[in-house]
Protein backbone atom coordinates (compact mmCIF):
# COMPACT_ATOMS: atom_id res chain seq x y z
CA UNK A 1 95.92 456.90 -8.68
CA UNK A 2 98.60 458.82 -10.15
CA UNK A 3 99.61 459.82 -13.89
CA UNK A 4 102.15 457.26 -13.87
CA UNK A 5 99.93 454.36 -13.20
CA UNK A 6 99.95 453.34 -16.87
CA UNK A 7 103.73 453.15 -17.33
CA UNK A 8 104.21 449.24 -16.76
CA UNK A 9 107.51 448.46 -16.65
CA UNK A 10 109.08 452.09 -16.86
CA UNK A 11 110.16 452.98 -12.96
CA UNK A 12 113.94 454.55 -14.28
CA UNK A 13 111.78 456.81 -16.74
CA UNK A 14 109.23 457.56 -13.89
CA UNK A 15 111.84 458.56 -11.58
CA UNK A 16 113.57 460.81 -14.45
CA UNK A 17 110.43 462.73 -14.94
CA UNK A 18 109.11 462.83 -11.32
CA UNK A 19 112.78 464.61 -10.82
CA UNK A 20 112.24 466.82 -13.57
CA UNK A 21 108.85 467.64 -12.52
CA UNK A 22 110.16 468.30 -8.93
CA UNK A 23 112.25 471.14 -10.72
CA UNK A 24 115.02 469.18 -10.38
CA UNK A 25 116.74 469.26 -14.00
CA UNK A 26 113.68 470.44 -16.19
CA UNK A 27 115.17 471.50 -19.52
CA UNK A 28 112.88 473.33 -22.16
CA UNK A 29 113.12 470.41 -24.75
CA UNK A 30 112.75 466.53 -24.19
CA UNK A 31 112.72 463.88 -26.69
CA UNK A 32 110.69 460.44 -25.45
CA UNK A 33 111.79 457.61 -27.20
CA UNK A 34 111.12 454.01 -27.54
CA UNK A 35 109.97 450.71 -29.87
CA UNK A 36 106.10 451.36 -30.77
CA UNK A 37 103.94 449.76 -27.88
CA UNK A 38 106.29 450.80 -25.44
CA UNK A 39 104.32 453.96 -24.04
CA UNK A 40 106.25 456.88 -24.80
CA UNK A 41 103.35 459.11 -25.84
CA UNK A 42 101.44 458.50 -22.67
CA UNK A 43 105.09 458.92 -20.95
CA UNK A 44 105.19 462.28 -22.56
CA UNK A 45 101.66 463.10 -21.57
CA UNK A 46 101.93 461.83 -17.77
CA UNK A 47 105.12 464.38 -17.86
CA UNK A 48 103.06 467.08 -19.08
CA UNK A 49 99.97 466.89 -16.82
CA UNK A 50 102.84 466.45 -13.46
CA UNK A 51 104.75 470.00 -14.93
CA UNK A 52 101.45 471.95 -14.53
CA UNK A 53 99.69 469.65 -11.74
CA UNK A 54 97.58 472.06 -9.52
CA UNK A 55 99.43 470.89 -6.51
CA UNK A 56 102.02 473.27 -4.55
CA UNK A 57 103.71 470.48 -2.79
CA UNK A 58 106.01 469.18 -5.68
CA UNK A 59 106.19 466.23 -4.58
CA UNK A 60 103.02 465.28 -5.23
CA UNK A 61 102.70 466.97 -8.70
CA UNK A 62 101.34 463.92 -10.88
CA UNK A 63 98.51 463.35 -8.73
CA UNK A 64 95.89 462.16 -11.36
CA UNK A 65 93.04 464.02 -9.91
CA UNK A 66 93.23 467.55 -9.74
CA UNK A 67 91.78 469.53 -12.52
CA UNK A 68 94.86 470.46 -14.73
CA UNK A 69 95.91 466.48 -14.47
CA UNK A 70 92.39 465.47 -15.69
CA UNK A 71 91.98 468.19 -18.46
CA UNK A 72 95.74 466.95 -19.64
CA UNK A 73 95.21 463.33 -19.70
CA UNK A 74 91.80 464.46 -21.03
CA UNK A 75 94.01 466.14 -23.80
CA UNK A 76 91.51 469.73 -23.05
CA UNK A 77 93.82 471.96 -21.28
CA UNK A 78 94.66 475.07 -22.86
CA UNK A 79 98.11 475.09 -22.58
CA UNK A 80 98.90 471.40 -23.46
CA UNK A 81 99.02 471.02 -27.31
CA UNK A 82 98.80 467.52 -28.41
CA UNK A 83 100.12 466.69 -32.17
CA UNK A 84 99.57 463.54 -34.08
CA UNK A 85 99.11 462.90 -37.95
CA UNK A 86 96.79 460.15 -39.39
CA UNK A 87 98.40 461.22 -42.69
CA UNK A 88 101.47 459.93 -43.75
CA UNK A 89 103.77 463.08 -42.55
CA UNK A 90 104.06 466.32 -40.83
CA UNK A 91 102.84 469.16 -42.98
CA UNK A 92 105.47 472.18 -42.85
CA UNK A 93 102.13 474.66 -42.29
CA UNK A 94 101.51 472.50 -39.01
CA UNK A 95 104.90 472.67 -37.81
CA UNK A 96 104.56 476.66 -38.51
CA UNK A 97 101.68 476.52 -36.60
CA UNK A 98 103.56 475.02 -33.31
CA UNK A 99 106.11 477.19 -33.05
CA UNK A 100 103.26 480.15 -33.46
CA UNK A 101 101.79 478.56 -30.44
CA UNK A 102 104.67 477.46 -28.96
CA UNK A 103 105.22 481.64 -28.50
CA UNK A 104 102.36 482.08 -26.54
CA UNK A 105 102.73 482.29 -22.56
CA UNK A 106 100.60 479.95 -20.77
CA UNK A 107 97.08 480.96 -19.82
CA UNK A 108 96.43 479.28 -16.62
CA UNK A 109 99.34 476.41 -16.00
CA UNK A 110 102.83 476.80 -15.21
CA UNK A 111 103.70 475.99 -18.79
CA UNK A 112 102.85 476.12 -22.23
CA UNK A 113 103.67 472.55 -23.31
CA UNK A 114 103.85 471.27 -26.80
CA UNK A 115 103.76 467.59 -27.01
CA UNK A 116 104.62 466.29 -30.86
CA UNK A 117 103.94 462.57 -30.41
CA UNK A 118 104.83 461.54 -34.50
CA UNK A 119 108.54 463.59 -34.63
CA UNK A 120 109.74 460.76 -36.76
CA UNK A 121 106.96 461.81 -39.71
CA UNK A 122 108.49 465.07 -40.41
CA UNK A 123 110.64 465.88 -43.29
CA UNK A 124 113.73 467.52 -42.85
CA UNK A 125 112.96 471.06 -44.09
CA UNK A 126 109.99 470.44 -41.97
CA UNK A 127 111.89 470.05 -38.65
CA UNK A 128 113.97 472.65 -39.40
CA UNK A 129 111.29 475.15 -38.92
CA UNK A 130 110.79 473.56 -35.13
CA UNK A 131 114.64 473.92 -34.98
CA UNK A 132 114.85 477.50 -33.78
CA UNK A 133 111.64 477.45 -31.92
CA UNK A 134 113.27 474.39 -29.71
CA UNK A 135 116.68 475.96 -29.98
CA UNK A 136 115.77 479.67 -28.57
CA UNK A 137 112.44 478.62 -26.61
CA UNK A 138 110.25 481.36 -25.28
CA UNK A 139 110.21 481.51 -21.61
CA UNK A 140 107.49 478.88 -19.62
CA UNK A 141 107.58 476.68 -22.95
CA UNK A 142 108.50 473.20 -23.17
CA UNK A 143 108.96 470.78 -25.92
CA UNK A 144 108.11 466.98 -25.43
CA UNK A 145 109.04 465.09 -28.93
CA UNK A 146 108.20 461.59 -29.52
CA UNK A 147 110.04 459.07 -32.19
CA UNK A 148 110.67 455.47 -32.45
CA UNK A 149 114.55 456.31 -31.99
CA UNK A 150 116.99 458.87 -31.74
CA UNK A 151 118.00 458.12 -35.02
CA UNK A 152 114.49 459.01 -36.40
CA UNK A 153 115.05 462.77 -35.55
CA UNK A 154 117.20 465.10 -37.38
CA UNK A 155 120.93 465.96 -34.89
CA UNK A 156 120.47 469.08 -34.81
CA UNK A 157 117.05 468.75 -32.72
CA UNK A 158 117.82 465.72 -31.03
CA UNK A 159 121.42 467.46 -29.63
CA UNK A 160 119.50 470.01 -28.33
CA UNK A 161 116.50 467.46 -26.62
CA UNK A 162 117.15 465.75 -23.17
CA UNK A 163 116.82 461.83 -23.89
CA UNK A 164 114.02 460.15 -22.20
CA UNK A 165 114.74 456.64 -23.46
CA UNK A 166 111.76 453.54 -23.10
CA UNK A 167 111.91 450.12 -23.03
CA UNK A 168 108.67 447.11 -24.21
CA UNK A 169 107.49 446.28 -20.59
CA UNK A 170 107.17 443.16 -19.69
CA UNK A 171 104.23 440.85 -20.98
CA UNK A 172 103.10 440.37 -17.63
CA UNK A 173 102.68 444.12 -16.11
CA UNK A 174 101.11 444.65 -19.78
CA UNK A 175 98.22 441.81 -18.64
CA UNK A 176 98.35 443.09 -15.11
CA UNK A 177 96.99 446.72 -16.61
CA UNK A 178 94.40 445.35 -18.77
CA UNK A 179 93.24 443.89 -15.96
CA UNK A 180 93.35 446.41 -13.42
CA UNK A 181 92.30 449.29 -15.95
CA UNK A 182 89.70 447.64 -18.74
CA UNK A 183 88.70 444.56 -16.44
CA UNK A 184 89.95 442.03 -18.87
CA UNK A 185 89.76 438.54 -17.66
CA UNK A 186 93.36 437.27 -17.04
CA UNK A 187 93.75 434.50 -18.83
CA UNK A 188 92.66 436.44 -22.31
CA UNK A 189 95.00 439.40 -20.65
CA UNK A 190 97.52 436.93 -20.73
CA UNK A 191 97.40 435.83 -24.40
CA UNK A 192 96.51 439.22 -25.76
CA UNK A 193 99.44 440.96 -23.38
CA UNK A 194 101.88 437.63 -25.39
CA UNK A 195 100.36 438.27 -28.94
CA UNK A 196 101.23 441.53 -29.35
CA UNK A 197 104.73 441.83 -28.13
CA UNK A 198 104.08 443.78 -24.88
CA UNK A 199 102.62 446.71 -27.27
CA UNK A 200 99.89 448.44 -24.74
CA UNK A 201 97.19 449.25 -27.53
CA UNK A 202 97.19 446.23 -29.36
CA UNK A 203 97.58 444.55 -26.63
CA UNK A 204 94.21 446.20 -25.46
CA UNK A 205 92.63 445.98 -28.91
CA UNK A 206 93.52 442.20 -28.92
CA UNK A 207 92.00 441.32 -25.62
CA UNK A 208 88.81 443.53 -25.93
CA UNK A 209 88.14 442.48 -29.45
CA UNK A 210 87.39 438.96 -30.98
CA UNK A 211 87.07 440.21 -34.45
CA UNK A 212 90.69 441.76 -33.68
CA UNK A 213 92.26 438.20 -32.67
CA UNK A 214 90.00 436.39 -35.39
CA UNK A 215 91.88 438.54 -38.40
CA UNK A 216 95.32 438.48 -36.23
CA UNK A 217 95.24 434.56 -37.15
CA UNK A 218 93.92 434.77 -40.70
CA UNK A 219 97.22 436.35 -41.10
CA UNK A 220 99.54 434.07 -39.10
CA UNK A 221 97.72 430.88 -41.62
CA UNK A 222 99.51 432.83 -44.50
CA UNK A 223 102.65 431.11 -43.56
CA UNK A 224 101.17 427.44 -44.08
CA UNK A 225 98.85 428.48 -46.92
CA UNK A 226 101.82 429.25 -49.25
CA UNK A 227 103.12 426.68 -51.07
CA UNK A 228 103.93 427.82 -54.26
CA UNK A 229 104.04 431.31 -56.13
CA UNK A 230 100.30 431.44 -57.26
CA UNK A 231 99.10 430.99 -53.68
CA UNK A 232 101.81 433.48 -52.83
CA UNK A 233 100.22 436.19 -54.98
CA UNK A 234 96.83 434.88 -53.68
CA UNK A 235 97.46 435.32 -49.96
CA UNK A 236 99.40 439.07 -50.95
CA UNK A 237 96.42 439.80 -52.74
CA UNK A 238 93.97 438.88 -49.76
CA UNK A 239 96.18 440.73 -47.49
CA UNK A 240 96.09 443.90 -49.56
CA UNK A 241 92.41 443.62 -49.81
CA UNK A 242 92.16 443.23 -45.92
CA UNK A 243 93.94 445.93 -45.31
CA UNK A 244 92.41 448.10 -47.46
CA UNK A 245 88.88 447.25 -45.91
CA UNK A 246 90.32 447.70 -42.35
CA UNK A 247 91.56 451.47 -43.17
CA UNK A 248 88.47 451.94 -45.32
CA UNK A 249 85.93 451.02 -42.22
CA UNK A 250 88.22 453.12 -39.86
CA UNK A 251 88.08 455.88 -41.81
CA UNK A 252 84.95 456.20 -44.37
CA UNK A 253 82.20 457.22 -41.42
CA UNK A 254 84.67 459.88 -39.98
CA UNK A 255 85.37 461.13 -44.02
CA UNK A 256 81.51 461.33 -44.55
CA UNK A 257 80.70 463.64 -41.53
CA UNK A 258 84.18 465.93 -42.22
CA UNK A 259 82.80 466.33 -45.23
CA UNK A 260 79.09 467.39 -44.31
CA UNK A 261 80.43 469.49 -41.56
CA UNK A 262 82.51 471.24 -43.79
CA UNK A 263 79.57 472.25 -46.66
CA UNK A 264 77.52 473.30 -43.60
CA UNK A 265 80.32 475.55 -42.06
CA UNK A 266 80.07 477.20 -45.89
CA UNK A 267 76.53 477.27 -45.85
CA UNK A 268 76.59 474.77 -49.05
CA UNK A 269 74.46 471.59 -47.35
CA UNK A 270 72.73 470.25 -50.09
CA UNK A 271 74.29 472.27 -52.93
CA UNK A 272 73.78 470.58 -56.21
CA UNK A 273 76.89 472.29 -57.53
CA UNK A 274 79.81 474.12 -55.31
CA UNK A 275 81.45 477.49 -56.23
CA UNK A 276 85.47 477.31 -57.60
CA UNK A 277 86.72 478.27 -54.51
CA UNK A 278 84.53 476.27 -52.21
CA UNK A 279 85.12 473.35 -54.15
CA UNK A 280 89.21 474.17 -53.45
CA UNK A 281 88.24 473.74 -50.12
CA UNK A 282 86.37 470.19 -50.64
CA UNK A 283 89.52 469.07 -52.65
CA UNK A 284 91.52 469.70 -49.89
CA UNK A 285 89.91 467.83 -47.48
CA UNK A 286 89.73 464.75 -49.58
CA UNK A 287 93.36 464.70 -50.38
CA UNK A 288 94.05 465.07 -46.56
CA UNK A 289 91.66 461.64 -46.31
CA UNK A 290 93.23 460.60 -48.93
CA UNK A 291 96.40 460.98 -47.23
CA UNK A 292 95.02 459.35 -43.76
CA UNK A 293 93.49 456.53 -45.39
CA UNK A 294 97.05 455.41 -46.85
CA UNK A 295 98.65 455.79 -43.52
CA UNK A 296 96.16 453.32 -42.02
CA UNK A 297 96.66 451.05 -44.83
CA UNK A 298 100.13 450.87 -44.06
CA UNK A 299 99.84 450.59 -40.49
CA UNK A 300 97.62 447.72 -41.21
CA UNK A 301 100.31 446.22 -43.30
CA UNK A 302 102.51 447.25 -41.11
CA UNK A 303 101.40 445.24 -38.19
CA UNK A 304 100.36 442.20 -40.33
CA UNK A 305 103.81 441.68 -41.30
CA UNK A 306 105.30 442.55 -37.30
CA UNK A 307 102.50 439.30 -36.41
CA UNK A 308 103.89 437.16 -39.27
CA UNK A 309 107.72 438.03 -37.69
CA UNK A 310 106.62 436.75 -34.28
CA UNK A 311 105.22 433.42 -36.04
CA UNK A 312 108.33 432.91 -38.17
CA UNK A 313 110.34 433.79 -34.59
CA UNK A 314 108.72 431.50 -32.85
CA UNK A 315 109.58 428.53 -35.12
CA UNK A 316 113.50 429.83 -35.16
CA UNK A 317 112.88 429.09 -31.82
CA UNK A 318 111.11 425.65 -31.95
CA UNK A 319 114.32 424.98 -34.74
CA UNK A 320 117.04 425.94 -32.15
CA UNK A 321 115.89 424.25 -29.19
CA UNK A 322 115.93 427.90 -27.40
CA UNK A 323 114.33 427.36 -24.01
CA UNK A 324 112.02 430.69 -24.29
CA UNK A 325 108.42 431.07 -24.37
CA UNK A 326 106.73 430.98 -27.68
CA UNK A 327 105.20 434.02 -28.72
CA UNK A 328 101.98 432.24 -30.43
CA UNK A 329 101.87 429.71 -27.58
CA UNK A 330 98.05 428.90 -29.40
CA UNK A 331 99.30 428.39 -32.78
CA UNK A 332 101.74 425.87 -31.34
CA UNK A 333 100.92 423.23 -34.06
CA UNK A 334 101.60 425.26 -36.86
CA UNK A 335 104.68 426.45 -35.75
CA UNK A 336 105.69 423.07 -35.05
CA UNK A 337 104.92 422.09 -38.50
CA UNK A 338 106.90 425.36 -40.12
CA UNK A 339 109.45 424.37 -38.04
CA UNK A 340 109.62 420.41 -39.61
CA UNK A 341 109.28 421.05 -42.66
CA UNK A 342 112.49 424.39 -42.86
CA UNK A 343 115.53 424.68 -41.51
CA UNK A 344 116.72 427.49 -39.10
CA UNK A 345 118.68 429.17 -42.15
CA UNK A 346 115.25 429.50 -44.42
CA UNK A 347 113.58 430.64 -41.36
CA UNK A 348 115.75 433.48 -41.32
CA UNK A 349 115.78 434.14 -45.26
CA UNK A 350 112.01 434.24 -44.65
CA UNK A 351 112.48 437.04 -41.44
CA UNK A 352 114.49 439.05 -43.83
CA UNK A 353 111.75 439.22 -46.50
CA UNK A 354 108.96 440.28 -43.85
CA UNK A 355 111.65 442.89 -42.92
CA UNK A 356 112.52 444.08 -46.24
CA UNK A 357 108.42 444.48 -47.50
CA UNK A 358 108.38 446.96 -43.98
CA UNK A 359 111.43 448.81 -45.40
CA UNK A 360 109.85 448.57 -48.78
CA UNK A 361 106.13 450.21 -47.39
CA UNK A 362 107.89 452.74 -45.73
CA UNK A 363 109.98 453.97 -48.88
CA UNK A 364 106.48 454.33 -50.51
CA UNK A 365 106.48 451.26 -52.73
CA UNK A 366 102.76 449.87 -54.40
CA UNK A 367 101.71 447.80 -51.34
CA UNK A 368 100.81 445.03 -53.34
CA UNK A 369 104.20 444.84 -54.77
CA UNK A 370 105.77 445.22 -51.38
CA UNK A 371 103.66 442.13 -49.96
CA UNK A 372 103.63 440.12 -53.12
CA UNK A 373 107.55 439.76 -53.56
CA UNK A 374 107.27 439.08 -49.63
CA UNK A 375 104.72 436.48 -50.08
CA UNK A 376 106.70 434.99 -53.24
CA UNK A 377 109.63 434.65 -50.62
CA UNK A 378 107.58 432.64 -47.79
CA UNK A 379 107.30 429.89 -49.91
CA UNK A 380 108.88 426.17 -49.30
CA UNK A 381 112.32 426.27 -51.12
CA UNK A 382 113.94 423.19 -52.73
């Protein structure tokens, strides 16, 4: 086993990096990119874990089982910084906080790699701290950024980044890890690998969890539930609500003990009333869970509408006579009955909507405006 098991579907990108990790063209700054699902995170993390891999014979840096690759993938090595947000951006402090670490020389491994897997949530004055850091790098650092697209990063980064560019793997080496790695049985591999659009984790989510696939086709029976504008604002409601709940359960444990480990860290565990500038503290951390809990509503959103675009793509195909593979091969039915009762060109009017409520959540619009003027535009026309 080797750090590139996981990337199904990637060998150009696995050769690039092997290369690079074979000191053959290793730069200082890299920039993964790639649709969500498609593995560029763990791309940038196999890279990391083969630059400082314990073995001298390069070519077999990547091994998967020598200490520095199992602390990396472990995400525990000292000189591997990972850096996701649950919060809706990048905070300018944490990106002053990189490039104070991105300074330091490595303590044990060849070098002191800082992988930013959410480059795409930073604002622009934000990146432009990272911007000399990554332009005038310290010796034995690299920089592994992650983002949807090239277009998601500011030029002047991504001009000075090498390109590392991913594709979605196909459905079938998606089901073929599941199976191999979380012993999934194939057929539910299969469907789960189908459902979610060759995207790893929810592909995994999907197979592993029932209660993940049961609310996956609540929200694909949206499309056959609307039939007028008060069940629109019904099903945007219930939607809203469900979402809500999801990034509520996800997240209201985790706030709970960040909170009680913080009091107890300030010696104030069962303090009827908190000092001013302990309670500054306690305000802090709330608005950063604040923060998270809207990003996971979104996300939830998010992916609700991404399910209801492979449902309303599947009957576009149904419509066309395309000889492809449905997408929701066990919602056939319904999308047989969509497709009857539209025609291809309200099929797409009804893609655009889904599309324009993602653009709309993104810009920061009231969710349940974003969903409800989505939900008033899924409705039979004429």
């Amino acid at each position: 086993m080797t750090v590139w098991d996981d990337l199904q579907g990637q060998d150009a990108v696995v050769a690039q990096l092997r290369q690079a990790a074979q000191n053959e063209g290793l730069t200082h700054a890299w920039l993964f990119t790639g649709p969500p699902g498609s593995g560029r995170s763990n791309a940038a993390k196999a890279f990391a874990a083969a630059l400082n891999c314990d073995q001298e014979d390069v070519s077999l840096r990547g091994c998967g089982e020598c200490p520095a690759c199992l602390t990396i993938l472990g995400e525990t090595h000292s000189d591997v910084a990972f850096v996701r947000t649950e919060k809706v951006t990048i905070t300018i402090d944490e990106a002053r906080e990189l490039v104070s670490t991105a300074g330091n020389r490595p303590s044990s491994g060849r070098w002191r790699i800082i992988v930013v897997e959410d480059a795409d949530r930073m604002a622009e004055r934000t990146t432009n701290v990272l911007l000399k850091a990554i332009e005038e790098p310290t010796p034995r650092t690299v920089w592994m950024l992650c983002a949807p697209s090239p277009a998601d990063v500011l030029v002047t980064i991504r001009s000075r980044c090498r390109p590392v560019a991913l594709r979605l793997p196909p459905a079938a080496a998606v089901a073929a890890l599941l199976v191999k790695r979380d012993g999934v049985d194939p057929a539910v591999a299969e469907r789960a690998a189908r459902a979610a659009q060759s995207h790893v984790g929810i592909a995994r989510r999907l197979a592993r969890d029932p209660e993940a696939r049961a609310r996956r086709s609540a929200v694909l029976g949206i499309a056959a539930k609307i039939r007028g504008v008060g069940d629109a604002v019904l099903a945007a409601g219930e939607l809203v609500e469900t979402a809500q709940a999801d990034a509520k359960a996800a997240t209201e444990q985790r706030d709970a003990e960040e909170k009680a480990e913080l009091l107890r860290s300030m010696g104030a565990e069962g303090a009827a009333t908190l000092p001013p500038t302990l309670r500054t503290q306690v305000r802090q951390l709330e608005e950063d869970q604040k923060r998270r809990a809207t990003r996971a509503q979104r996300d939830v959103l998010d992916r609700a509408m991404v399910d209801l675009l492979s449902l309303y793509r599947d009957v576009l195909v149904v419509q066309l006579g395309a000889g492809v593979e449905l997408v929701n091969v066990e919602h056939e039915q319904s999308v047989r009955t969509l497709a009857g009762s539209s025609t291809p060109e309200q099929t797409l009017r009804r893609m655009d909507a889904v599309g324009q409520a993602r653009t709309r959540l993104a810009g920061n619009v009231a969710p349940l405006l974003a969903v409800e003027a989505m939900a008033v535009a899924l409705r039979p026309q004429g």
